[in-house]
PDB file of N, CA and C in Angstrom:
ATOM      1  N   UNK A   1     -10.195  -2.284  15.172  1.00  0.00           N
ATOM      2  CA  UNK A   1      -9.968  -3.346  14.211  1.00  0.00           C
ATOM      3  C   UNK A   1     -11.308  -4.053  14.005  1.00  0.00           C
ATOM      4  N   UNK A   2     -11.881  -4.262  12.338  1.00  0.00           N
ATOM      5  CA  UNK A   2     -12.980  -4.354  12.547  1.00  0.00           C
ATOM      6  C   UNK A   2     -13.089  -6.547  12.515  1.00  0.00           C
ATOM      7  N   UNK A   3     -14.116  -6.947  12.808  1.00  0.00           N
ATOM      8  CA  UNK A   3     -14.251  -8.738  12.718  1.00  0.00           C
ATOM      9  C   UNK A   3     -13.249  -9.398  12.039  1.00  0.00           C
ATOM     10  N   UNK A   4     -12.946  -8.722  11.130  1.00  0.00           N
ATOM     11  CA  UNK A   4     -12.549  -9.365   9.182  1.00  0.00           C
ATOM     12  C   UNK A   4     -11.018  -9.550   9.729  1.00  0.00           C
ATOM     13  N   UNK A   5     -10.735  -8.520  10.174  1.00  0.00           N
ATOM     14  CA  UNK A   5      -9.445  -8.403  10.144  1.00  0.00           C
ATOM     15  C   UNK A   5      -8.620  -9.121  11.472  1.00  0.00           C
ATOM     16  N   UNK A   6      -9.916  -9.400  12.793  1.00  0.00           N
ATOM     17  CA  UNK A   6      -9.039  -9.686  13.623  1.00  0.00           C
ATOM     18  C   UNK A   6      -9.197 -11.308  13.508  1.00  0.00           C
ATOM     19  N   UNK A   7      -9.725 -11.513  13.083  1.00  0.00           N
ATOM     20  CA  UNK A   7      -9.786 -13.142  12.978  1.00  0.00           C
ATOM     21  C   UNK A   7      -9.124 -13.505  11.922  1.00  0.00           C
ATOM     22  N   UNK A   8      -8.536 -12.840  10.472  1.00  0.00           N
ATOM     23  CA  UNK A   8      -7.740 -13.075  10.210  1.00  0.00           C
ATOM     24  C   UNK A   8      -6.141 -13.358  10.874  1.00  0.00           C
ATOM     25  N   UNK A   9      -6.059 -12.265  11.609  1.00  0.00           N
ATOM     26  CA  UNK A   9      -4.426 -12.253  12.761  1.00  0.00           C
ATOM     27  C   UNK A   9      -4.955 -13.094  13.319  1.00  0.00           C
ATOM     28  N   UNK A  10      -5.996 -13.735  14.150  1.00  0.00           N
ATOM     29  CA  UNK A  10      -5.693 -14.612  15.040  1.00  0.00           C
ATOM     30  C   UNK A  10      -5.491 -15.683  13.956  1.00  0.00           C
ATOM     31  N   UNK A  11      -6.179 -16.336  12.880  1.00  0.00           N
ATOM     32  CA  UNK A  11      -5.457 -17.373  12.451  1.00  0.00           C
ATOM     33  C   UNK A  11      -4.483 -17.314  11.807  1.00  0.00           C
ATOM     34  N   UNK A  12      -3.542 -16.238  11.333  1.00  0.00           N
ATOM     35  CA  UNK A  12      -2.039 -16.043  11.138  1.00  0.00           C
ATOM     36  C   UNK A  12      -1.122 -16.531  12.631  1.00  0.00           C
ATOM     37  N   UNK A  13      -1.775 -15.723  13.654  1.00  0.00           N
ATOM     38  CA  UNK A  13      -1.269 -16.008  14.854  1.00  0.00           C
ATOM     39  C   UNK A  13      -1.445 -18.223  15.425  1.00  0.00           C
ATOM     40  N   UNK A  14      -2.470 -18.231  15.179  1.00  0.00           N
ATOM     41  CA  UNK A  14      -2.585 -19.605  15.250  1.00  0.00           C
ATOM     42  C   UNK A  14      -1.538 -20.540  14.500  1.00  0.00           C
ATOM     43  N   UNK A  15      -1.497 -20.293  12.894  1.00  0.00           N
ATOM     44  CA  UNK A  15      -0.347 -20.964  12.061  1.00  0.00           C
ATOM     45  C   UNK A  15       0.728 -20.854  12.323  1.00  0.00           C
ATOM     46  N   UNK A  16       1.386 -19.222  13.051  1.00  0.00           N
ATOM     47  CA  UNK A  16       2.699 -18.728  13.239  1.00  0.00           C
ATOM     48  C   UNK A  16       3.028 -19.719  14.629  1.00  0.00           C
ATOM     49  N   UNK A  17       2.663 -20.195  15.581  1.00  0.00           N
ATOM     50  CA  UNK A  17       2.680 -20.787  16.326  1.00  0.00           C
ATOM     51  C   UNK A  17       2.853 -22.422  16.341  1.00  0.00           C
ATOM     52  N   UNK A  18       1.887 -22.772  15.284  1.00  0.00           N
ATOM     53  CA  UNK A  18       2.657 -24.061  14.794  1.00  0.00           C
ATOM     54  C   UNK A  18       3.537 -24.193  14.248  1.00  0.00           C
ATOM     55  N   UNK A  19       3.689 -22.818  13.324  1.00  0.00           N
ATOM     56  CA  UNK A  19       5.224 -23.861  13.239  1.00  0.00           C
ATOM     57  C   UNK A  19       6.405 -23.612  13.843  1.00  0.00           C
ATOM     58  N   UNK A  20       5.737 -22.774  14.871  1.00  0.00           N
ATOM     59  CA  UNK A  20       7.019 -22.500  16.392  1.00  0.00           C
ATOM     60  C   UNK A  20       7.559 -23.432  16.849  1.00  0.00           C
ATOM     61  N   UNK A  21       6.320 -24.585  17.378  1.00  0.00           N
ATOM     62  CA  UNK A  21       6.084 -25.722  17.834  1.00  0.00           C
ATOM     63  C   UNK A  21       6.699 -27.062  16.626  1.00  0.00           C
ATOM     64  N   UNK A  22       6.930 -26.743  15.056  1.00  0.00           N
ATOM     65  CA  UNK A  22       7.532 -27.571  14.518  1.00  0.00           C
ATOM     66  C   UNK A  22       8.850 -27.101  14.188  1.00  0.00           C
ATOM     67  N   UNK A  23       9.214 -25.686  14.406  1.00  0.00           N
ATOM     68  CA  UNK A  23      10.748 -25.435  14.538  1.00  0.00           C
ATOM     69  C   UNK A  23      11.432 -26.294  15.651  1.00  0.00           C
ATOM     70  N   UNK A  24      10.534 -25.977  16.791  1.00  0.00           N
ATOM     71  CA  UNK A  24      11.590 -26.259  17.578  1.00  0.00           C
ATOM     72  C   UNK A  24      11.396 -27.883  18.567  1.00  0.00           C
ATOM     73  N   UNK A  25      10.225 -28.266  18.291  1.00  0.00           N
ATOM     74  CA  UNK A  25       9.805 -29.621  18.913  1.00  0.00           C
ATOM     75  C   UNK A  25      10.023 -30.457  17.478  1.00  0.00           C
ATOM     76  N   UNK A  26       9.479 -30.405  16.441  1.00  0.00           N
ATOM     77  CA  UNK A  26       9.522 -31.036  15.328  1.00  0.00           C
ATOM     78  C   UNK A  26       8.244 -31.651  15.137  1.00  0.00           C
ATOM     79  N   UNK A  27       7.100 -30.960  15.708  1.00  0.00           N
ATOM     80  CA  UNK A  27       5.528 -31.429  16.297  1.00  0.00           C
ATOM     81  C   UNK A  27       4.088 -30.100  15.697  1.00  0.00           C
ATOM     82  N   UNK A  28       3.687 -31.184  14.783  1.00  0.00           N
ATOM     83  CA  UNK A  28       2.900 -30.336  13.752  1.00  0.00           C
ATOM     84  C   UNK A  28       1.146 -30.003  14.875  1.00  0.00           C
ATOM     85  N   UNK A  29       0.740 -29.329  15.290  1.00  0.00           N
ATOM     86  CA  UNK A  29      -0.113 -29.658  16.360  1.00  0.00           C
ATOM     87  C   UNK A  29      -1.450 -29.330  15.237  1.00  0.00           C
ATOM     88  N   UNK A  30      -1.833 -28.587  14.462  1.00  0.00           N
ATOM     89  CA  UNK A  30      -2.803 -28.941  13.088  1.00  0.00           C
ATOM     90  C   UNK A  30      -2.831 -30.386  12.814  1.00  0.00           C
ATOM     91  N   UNK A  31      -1.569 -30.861  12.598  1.00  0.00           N
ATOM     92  CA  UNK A  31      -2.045 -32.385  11.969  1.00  0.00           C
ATOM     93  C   UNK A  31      -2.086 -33.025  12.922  1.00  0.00           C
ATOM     94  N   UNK A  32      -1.846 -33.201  14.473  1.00  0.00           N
ATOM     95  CA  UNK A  32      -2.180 -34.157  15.596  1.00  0.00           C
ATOM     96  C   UNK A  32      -3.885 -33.801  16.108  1.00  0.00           C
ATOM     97  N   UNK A  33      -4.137 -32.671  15.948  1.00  0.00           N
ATOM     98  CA  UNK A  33      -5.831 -32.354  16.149  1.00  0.00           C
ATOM     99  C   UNK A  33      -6.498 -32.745  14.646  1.00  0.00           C
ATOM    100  N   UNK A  34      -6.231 -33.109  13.666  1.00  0.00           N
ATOM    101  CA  UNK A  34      -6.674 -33.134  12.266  1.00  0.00           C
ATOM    102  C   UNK A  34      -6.535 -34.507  11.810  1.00  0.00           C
ATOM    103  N   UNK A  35      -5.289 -35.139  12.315  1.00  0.00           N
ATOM    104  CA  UNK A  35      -5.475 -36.312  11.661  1.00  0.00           C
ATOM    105  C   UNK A  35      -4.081 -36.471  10.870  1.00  0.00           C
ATOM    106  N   UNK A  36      -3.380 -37.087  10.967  1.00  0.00           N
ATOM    107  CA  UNK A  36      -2.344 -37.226   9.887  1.00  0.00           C
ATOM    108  C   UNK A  36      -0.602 -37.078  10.781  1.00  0.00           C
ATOM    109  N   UNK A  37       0.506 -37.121  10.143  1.00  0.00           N
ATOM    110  CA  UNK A  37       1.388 -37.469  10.932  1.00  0.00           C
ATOM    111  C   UNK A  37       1.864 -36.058  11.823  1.00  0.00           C
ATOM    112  N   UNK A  38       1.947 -36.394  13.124  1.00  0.00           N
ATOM    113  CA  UNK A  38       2.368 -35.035  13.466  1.00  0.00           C
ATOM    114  C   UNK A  38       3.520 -34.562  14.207  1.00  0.00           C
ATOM    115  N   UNK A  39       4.547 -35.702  13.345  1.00  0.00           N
ATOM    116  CA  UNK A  39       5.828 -35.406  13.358  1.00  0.00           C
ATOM    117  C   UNK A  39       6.605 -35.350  12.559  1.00  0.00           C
ATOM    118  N   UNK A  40       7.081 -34.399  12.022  1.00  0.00           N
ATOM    119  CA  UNK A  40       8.058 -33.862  10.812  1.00  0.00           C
ATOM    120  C   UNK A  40       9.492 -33.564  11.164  1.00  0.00           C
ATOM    121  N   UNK A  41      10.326 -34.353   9.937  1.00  0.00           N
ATOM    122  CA  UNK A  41      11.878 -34.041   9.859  1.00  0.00           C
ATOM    123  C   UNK A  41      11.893 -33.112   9.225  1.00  0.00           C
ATOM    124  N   UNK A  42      13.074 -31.859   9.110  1.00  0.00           N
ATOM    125  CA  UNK A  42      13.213 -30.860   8.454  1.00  0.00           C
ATOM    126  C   UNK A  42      14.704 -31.014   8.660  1.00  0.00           C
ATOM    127  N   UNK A  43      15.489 -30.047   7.659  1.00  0.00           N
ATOM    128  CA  UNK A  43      16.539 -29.637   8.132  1.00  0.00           C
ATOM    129  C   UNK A  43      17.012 -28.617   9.235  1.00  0.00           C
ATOM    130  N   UNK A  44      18.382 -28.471   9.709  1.00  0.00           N
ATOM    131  CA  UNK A  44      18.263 -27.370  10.690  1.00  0.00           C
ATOM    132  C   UNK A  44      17.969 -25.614  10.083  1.00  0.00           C
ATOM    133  N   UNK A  45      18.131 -25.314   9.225  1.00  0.00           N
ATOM    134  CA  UNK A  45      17.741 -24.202   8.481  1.00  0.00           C
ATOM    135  C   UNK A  45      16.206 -24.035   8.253  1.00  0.00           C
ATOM    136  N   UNK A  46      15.545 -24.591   8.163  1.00  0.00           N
ATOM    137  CA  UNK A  46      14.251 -24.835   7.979  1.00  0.00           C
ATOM    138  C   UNK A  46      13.435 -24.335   9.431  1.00  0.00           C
ATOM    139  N   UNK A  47      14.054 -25.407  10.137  1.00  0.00           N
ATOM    140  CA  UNK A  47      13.437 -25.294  11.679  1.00  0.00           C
ATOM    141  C   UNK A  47      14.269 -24.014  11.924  1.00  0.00           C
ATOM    142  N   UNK A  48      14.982 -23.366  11.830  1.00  0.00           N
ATOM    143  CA  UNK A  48      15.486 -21.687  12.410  1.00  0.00           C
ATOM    144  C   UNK A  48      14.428 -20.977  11.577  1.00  0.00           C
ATOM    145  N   UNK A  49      13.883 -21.404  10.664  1.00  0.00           N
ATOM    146  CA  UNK A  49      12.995 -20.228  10.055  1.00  0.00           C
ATOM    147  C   UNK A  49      11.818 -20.671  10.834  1.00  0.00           C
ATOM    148  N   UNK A  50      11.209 -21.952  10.781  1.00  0.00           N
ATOM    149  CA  UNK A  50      10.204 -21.874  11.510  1.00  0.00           C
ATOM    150  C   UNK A  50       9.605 -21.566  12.635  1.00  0.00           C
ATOM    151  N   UNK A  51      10.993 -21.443  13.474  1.00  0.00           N
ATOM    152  CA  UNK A  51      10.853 -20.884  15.075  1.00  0.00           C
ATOM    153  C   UNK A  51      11.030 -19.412  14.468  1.00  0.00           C
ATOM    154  N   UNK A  52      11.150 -18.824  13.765  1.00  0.00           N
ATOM    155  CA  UNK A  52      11.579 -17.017  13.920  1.00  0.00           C
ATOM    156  C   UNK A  52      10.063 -16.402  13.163  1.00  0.00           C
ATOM    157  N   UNK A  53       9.490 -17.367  12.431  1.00  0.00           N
ATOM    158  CA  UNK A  53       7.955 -17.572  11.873  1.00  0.00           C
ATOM    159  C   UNK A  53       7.239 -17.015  13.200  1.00  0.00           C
ATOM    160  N   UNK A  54       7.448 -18.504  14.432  1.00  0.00           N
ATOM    161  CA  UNK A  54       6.200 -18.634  14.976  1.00  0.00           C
ATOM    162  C   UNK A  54       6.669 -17.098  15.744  1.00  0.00           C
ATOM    163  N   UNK A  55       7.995 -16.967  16.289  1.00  0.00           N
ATOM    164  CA  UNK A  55       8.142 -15.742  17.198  1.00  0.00           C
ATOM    165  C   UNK A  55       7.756 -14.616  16.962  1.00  0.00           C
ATOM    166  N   UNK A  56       7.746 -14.499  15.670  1.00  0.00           N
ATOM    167  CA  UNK A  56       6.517 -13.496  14.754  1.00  0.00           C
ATOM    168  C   UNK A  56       5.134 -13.310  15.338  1.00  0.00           C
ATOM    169  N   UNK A  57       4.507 -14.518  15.122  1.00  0.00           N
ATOM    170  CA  UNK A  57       3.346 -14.702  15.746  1.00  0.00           C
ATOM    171  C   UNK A  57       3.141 -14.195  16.879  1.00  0.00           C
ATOM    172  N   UNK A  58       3.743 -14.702  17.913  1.00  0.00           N
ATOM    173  CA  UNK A  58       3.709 -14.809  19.388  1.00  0.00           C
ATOM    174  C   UNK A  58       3.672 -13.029  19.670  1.00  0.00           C
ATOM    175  N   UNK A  59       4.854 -12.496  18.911  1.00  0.00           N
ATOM    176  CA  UNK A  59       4.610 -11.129  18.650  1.00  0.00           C
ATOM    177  C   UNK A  59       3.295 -10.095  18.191  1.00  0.00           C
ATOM    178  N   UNK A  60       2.758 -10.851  17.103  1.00  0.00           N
ATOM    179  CA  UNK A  60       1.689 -10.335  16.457  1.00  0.00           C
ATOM    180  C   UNK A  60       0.539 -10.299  17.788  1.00  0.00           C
ATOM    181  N   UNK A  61       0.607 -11.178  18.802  1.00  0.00           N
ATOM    182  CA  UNK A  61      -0.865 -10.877  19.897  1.00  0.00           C
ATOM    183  C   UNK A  61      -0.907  -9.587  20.248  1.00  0.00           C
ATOM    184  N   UNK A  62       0.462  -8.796  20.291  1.00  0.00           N
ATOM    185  CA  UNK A  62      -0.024  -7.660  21.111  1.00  0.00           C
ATOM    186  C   UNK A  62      -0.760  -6.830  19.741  1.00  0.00           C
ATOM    187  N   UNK A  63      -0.899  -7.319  18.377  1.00  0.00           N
ATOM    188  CA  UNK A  63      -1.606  -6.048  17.415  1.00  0.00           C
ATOM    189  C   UNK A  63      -3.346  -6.375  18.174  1.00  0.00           C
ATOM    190  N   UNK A  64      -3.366  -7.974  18.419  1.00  0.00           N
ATOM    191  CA  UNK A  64      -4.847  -7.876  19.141  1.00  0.00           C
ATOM    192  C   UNK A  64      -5.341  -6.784  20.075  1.00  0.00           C
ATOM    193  N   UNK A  65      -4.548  -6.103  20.906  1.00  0.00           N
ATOM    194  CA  UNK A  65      -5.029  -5.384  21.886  1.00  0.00           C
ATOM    195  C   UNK A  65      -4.292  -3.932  21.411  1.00  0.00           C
ATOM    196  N   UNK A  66      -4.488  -3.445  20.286  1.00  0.00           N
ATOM    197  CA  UNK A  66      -4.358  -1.826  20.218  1.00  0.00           C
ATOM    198  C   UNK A  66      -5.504  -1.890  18.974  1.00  0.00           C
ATOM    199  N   UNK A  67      -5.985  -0.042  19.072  1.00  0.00           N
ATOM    200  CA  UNK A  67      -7.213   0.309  18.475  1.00  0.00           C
ATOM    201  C   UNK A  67      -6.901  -0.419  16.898  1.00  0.00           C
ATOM    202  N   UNK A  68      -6.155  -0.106  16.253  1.00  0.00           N
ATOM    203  CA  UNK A  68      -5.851  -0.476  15.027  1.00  0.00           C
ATOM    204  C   UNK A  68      -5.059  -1.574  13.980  1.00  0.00           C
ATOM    205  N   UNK A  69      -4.415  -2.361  15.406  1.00  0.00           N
ATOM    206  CA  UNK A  69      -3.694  -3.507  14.795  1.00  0.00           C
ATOM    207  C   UNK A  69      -2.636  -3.009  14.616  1.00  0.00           C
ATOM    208  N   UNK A  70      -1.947  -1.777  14.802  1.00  0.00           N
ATOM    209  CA  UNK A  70      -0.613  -1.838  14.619  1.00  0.00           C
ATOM    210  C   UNK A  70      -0.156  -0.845  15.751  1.00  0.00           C
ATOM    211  N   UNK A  71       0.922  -1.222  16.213  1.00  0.00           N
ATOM    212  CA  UNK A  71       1.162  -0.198  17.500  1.00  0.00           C
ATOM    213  C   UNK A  71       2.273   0.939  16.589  1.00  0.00           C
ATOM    214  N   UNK A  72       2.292   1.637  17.225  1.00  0.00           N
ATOM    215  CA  UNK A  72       3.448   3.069  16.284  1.00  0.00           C
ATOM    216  C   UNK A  72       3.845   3.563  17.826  1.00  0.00           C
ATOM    217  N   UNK A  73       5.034   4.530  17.726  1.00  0.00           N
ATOM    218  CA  UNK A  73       5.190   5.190  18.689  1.00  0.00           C
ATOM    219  C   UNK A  73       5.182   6.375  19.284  1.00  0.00           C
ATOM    220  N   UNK A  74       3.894   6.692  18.724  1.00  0.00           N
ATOM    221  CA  UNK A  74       3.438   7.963  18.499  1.00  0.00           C
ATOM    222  C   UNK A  74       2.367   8.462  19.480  1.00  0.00           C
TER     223      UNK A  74
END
């Protein structure tokens, strides 16, 4: 995986994670390091997407550690 691409996933992976952290805490951690309010109401539908977002993420680390960013089972 060449520079371009893995620092893109890590900051997909970085965003997917906040809003893990605002699914399920209701705690924006971008806007508490940035400045601005970093606690958000949502509805409960909202926050189920945002936790299944970040679990995405949390998922996406293991493309960091294979040759190509995507694992197959081959």
């Amino acid at each position: 995986m060449n520079w371009l691409a893995k620092t893109a996933l890590i900051l997909v992976i970085i965003g997917a994670i906040n809003w893990l952290l605002v699914g399920v805490f209701q705690w924006d951690l971008v806007a508490a390091i940035f400045g601005g309010n970093a606690l958000r109401s949502s509805s409960s539908l909202s926050r189920i997407i945002y936790a299944i977002v970040g679990l995405a993420g949390l998922y996406s680390i293991s493309f960091l550690f294979t040759d190509n960013g995507i694992k197959s089972n081959q």
